[in-house]
C-alpha atoms as a PDB file:
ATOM      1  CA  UNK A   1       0.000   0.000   0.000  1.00  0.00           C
ATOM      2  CA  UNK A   2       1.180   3.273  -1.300  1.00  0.00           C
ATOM      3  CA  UNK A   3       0.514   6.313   1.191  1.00  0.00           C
ATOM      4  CA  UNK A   4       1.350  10.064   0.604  1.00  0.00           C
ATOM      5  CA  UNK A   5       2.782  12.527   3.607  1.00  0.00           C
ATOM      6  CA  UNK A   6       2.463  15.791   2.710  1.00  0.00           C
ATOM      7  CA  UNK A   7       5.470  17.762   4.807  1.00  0.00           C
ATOM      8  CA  UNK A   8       5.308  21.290   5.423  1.00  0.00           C
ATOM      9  CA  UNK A   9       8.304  22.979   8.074  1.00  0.00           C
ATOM     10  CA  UNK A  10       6.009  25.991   9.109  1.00  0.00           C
ATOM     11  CA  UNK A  11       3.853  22.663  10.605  1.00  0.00           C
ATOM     12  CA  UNK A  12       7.119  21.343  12.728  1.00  0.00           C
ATOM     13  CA  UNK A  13       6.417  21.362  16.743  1.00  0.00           C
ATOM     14  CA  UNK A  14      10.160  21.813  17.345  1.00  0.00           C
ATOM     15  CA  UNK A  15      13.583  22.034  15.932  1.00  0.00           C
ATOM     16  CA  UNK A  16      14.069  24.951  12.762  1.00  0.00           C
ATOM     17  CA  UNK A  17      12.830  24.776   9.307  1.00  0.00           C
ATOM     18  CA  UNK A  18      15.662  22.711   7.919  1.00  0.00           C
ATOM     19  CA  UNK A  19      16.214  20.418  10.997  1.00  0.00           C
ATOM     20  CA  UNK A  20      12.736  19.540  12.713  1.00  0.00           C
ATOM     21  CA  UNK A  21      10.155  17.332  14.067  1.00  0.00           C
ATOM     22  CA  UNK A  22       6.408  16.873  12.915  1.00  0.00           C
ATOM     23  CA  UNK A  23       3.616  15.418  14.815  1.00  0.00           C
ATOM     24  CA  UNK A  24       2.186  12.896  12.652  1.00  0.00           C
ATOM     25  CA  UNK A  25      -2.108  12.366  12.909  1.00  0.00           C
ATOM     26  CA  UNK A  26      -1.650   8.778  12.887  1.00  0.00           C
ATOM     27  CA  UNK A  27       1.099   6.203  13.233  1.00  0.00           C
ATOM     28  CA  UNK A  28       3.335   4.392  10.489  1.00  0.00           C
ATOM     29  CA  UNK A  29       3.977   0.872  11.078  1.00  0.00           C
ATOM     30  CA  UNK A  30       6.497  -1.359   8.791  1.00  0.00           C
ATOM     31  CA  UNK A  31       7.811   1.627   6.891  1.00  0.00           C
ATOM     32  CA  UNK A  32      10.452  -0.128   4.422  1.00  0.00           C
ATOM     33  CA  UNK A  33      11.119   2.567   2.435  1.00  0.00           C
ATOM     34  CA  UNK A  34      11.037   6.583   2.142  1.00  0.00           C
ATOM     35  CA  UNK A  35      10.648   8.063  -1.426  1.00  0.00           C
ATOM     36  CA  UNK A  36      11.240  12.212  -1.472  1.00  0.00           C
ATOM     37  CA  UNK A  37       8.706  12.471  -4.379  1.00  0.00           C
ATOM     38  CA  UNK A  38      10.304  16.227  -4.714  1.00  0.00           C
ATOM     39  CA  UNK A  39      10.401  19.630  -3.114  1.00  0.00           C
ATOM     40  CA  UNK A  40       9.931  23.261  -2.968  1.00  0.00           C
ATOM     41  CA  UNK A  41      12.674  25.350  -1.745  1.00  0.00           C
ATOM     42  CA  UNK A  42      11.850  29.064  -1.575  1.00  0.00           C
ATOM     43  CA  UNK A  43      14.294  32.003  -2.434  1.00  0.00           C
ATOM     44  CA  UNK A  44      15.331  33.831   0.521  1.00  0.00           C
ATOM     45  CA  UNK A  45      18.151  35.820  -0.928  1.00  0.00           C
ATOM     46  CA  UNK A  46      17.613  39.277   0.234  1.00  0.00           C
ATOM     47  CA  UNK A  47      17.126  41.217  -2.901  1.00  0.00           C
ATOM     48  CA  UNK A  48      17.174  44.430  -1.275  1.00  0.00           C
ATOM     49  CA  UNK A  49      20.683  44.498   0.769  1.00  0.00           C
ATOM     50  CA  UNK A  50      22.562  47.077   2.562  1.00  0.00           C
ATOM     51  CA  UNK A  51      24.283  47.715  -1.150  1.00  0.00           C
ATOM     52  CA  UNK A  52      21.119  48.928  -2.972  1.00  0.00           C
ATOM     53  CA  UNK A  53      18.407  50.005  -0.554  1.00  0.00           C
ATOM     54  CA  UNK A  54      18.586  54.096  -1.027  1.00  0.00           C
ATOM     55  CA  UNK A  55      16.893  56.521  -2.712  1.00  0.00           C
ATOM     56  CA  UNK A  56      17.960  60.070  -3.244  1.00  0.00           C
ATOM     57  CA  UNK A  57      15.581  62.572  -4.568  1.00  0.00           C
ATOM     58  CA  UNK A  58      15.185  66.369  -4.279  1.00  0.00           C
ATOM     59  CA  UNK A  59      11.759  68.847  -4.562  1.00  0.00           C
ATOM     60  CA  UNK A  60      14.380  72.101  -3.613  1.00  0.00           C
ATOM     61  CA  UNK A  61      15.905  70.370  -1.028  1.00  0.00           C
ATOM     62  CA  UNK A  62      17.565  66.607  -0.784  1.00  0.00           C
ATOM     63  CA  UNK A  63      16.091  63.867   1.262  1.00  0.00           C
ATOM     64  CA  UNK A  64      17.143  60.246   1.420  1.00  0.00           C
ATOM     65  CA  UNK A  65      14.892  56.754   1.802  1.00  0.00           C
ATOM     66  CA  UNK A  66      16.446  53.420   3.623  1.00  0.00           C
ATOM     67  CA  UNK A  67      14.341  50.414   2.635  1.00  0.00           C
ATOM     68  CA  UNK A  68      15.178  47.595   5.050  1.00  0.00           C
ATOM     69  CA  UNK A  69      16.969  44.753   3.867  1.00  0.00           C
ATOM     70  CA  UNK A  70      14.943  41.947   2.816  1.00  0.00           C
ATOM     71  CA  UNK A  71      12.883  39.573   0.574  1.00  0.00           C
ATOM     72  CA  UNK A  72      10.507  42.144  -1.379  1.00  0.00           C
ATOM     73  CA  UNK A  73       7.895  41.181  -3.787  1.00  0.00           C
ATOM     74  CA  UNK A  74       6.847  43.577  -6.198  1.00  0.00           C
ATOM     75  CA  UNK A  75       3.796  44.945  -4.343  1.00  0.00           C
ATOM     76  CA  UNK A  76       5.748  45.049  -1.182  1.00  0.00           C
ATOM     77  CA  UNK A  77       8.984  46.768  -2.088  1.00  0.00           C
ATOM     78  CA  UNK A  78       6.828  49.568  -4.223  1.00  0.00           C
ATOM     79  CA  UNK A  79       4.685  50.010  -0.990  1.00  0.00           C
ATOM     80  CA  UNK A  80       7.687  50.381   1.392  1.00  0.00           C
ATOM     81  CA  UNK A  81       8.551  53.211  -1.293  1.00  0.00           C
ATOM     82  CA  UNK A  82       5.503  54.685  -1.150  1.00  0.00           C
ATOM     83  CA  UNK A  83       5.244  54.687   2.612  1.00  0.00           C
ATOM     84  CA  UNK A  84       8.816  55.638   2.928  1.00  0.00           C
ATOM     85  CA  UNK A  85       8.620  58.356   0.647  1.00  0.00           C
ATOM     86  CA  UNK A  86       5.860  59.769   2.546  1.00  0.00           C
ATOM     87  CA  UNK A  87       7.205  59.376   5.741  1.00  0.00           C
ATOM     88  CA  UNK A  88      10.067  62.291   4.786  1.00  0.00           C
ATOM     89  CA  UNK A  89       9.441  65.996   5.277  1.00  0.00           C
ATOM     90  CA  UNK A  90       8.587  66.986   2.047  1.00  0.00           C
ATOM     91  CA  UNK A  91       5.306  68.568   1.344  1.00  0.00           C
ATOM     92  CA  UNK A  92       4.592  66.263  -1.784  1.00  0.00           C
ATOM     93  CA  UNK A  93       2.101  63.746  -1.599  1.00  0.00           C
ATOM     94  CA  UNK A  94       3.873  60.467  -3.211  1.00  0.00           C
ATOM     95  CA  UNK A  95       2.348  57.278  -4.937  1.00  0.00           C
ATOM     96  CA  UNK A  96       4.136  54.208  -5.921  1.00  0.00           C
ATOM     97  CA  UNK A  97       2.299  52.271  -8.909  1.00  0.00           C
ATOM     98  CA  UNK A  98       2.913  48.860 -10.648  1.00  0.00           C
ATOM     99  CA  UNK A  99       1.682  47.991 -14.341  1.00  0.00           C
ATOM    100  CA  UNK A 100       0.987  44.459 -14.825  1.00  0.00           C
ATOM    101  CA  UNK A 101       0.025  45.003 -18.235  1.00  0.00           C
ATOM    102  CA  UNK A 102       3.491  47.239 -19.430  1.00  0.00           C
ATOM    103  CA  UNK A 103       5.206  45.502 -16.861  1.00  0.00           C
ATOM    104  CA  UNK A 104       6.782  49.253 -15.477  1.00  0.00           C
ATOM    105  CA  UNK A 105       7.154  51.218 -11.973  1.00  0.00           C
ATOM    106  CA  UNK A 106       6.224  55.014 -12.001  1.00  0.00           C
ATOM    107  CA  UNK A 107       6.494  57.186  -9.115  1.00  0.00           C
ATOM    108  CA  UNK A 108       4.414  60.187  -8.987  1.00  0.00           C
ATOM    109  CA  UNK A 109       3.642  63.319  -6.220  1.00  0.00           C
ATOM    110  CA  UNK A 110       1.471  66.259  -6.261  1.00  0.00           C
ATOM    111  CA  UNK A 111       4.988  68.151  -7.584  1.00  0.00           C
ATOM    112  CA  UNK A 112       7.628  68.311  -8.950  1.00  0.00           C
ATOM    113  CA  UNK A 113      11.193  66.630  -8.077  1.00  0.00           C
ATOM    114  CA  UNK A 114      13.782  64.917  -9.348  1.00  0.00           C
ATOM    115  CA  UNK A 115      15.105  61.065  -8.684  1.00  0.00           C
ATOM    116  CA  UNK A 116      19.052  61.211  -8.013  1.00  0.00           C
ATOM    117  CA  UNK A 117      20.653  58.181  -8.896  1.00  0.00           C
ATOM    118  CA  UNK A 118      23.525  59.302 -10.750  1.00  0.00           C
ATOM    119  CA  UNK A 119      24.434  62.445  -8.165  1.00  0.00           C
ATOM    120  CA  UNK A 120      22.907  61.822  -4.687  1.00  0.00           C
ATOM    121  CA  UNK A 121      24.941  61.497  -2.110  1.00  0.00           C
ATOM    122  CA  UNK A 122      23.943  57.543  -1.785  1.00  0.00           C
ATOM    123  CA  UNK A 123      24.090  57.047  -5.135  1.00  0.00           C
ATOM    124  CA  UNK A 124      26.510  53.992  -4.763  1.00  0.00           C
ATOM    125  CA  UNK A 125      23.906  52.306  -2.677  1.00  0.00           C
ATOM    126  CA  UNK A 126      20.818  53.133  -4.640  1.00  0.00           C
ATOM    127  CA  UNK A 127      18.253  50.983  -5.846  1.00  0.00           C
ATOM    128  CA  UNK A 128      17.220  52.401  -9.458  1.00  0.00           C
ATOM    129  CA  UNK A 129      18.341  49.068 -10.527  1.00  0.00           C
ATOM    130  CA  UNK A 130      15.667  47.383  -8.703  1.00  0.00           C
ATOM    131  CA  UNK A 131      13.568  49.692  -9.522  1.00  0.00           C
ATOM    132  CA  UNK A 132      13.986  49.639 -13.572  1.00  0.00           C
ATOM    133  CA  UNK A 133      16.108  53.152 -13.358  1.00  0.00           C
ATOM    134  CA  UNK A 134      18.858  53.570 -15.408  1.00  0.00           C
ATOM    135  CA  UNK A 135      21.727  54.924 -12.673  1.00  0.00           C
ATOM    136  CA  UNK A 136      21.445  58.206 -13.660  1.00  0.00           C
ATOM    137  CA  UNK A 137      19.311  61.267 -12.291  1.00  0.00           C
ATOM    138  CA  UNK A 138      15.842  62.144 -13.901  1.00  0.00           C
ATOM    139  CA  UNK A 139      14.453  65.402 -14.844  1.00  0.00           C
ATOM    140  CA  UNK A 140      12.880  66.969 -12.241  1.00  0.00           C
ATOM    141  CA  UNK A 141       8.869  66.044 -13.082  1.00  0.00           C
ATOM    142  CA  UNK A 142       5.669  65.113 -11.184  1.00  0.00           C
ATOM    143  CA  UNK A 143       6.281  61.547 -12.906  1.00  0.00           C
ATOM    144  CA  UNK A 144       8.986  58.839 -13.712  1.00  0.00           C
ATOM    145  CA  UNK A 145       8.620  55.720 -15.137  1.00  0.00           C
ATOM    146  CA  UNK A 146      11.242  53.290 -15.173  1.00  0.00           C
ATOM    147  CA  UNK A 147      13.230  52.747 -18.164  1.00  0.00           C
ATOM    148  CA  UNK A 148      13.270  49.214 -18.388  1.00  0.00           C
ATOM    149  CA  UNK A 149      10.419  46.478 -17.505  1.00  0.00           C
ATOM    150  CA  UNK A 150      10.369  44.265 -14.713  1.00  0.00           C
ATOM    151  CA  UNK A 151      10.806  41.052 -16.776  1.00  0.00           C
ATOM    152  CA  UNK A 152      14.307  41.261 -15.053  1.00  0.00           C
ATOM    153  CA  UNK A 153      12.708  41.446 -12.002  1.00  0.00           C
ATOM    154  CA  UNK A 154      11.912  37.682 -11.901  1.00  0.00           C
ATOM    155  CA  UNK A 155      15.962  36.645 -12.375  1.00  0.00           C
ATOM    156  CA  UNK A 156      16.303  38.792  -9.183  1.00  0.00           C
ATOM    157  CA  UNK A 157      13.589  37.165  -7.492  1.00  0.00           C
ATOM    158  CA  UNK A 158      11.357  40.027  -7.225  1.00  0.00           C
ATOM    159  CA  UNK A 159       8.491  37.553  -7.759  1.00  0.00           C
ATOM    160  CA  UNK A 160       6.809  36.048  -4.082  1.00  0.00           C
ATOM    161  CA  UNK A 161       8.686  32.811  -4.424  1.00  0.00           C
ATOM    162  CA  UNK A 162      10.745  31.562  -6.859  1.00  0.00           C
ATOM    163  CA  UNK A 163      11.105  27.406  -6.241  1.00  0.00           C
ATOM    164  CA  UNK A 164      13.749  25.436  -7.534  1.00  0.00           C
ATOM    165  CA  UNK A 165      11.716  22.176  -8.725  1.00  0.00           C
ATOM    166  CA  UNK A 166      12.698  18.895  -8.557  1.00  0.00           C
ATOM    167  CA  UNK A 167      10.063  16.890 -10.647  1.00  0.00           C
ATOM    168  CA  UNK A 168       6.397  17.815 -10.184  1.00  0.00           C
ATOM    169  CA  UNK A 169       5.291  19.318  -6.643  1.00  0.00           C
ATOM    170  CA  UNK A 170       2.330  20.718  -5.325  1.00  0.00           C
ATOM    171  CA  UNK A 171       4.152  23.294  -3.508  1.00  0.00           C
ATOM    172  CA  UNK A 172       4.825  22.221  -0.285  1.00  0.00           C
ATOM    173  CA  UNK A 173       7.262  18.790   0.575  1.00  0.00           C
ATOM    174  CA  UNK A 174       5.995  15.766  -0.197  1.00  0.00           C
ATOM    175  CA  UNK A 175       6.923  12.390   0.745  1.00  0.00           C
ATOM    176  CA  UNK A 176       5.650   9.183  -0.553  1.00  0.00           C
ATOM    177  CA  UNK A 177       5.676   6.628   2.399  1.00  0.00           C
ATOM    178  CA  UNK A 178       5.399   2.444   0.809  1.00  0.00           C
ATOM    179  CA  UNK A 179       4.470   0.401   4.053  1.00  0.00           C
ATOM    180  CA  UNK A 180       3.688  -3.515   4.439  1.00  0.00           C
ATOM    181  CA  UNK A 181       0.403  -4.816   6.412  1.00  0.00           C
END
């Protein structure tokens, strides 16, 4: 008799999510023989790092953004922009917009200003690049859109997850389980 164990670490009851135990709703007698069926391993690179998480931009005078290091999705790394960029003093009102369809990032206020990538003082540690900026400053507008889409995005796992697969999976770990009665 063939059984199938679906294993999930966020479901462990102790240990970490590459060493633990599981609690198991029923027993397994005369197990002869373990088959890892395959797996799903998400990306946890950090693709926002210490080396490109700043933003320099000016509307008269020059403020700077930190995003915190970490594993941003699309939606969530525009949003920290968004919230970041309103967070500074400047009187603009900012928004922070995704296209699906052109695939494109465009930052907007109720002014004008300018993006400095190329000039600002953290220029070195900015993330146009993550973005879809060129590293160079814009013109000073009430609008940029990137340069470049965000096809790129998904070879720096912008994506949610990005799984390295292993045959067919149904994303979580399975494990197929052959036992004698």
């Amino acid at each position: 008799m063939e059984r199938y164990l679906l294993i999930n670490s966020t479901d462990r009851i102790s240990g970490n999510s590459s060493n633990f135990k599981i609690h198991l709703s029923h027993a397994l007698h005369k197990v002869s023989k373990i088959k890892l069926l395959s797996v799903s391993l998400p990306n946890t690179i950090y693709n926002i790092t210490t080396a490109n998480n700043r933003l320099d931009f000016t509307d008269g005078i020059t403020y700077t953004i930190t995003i915190p290091p970490g594993a941003y999705t699309v939606n969530s790394l525009i949003g920290s922009h968004q919230t970041l960029l309103n967070a500074t003093p400047s009187a603009l009102n900012f928004t922070v917009s995704y296209s699906a369809t052109t695939l494109k990032v465009t930052i907007s206020a109720n002014g004008s200003f300018q993006l400095l990538f190329g000039t600002g003082s953290n220029a070195s540690f900015s993330c146009s690049k993550e973005l879809g900026f060129e590293s160079i400053d814009t013109i000073n507008a009430n609008s940029h859109t990137l340069q470049q889409k965000l096809l790129a995005w998904g070879y720096h796992t912008m994506f949610s997850l990005t799984y390295l697969n292993l045959g067919e999976f149904t994303e979580a770990q399975i494990v197929q389980i052959h036992t004698h009665f």
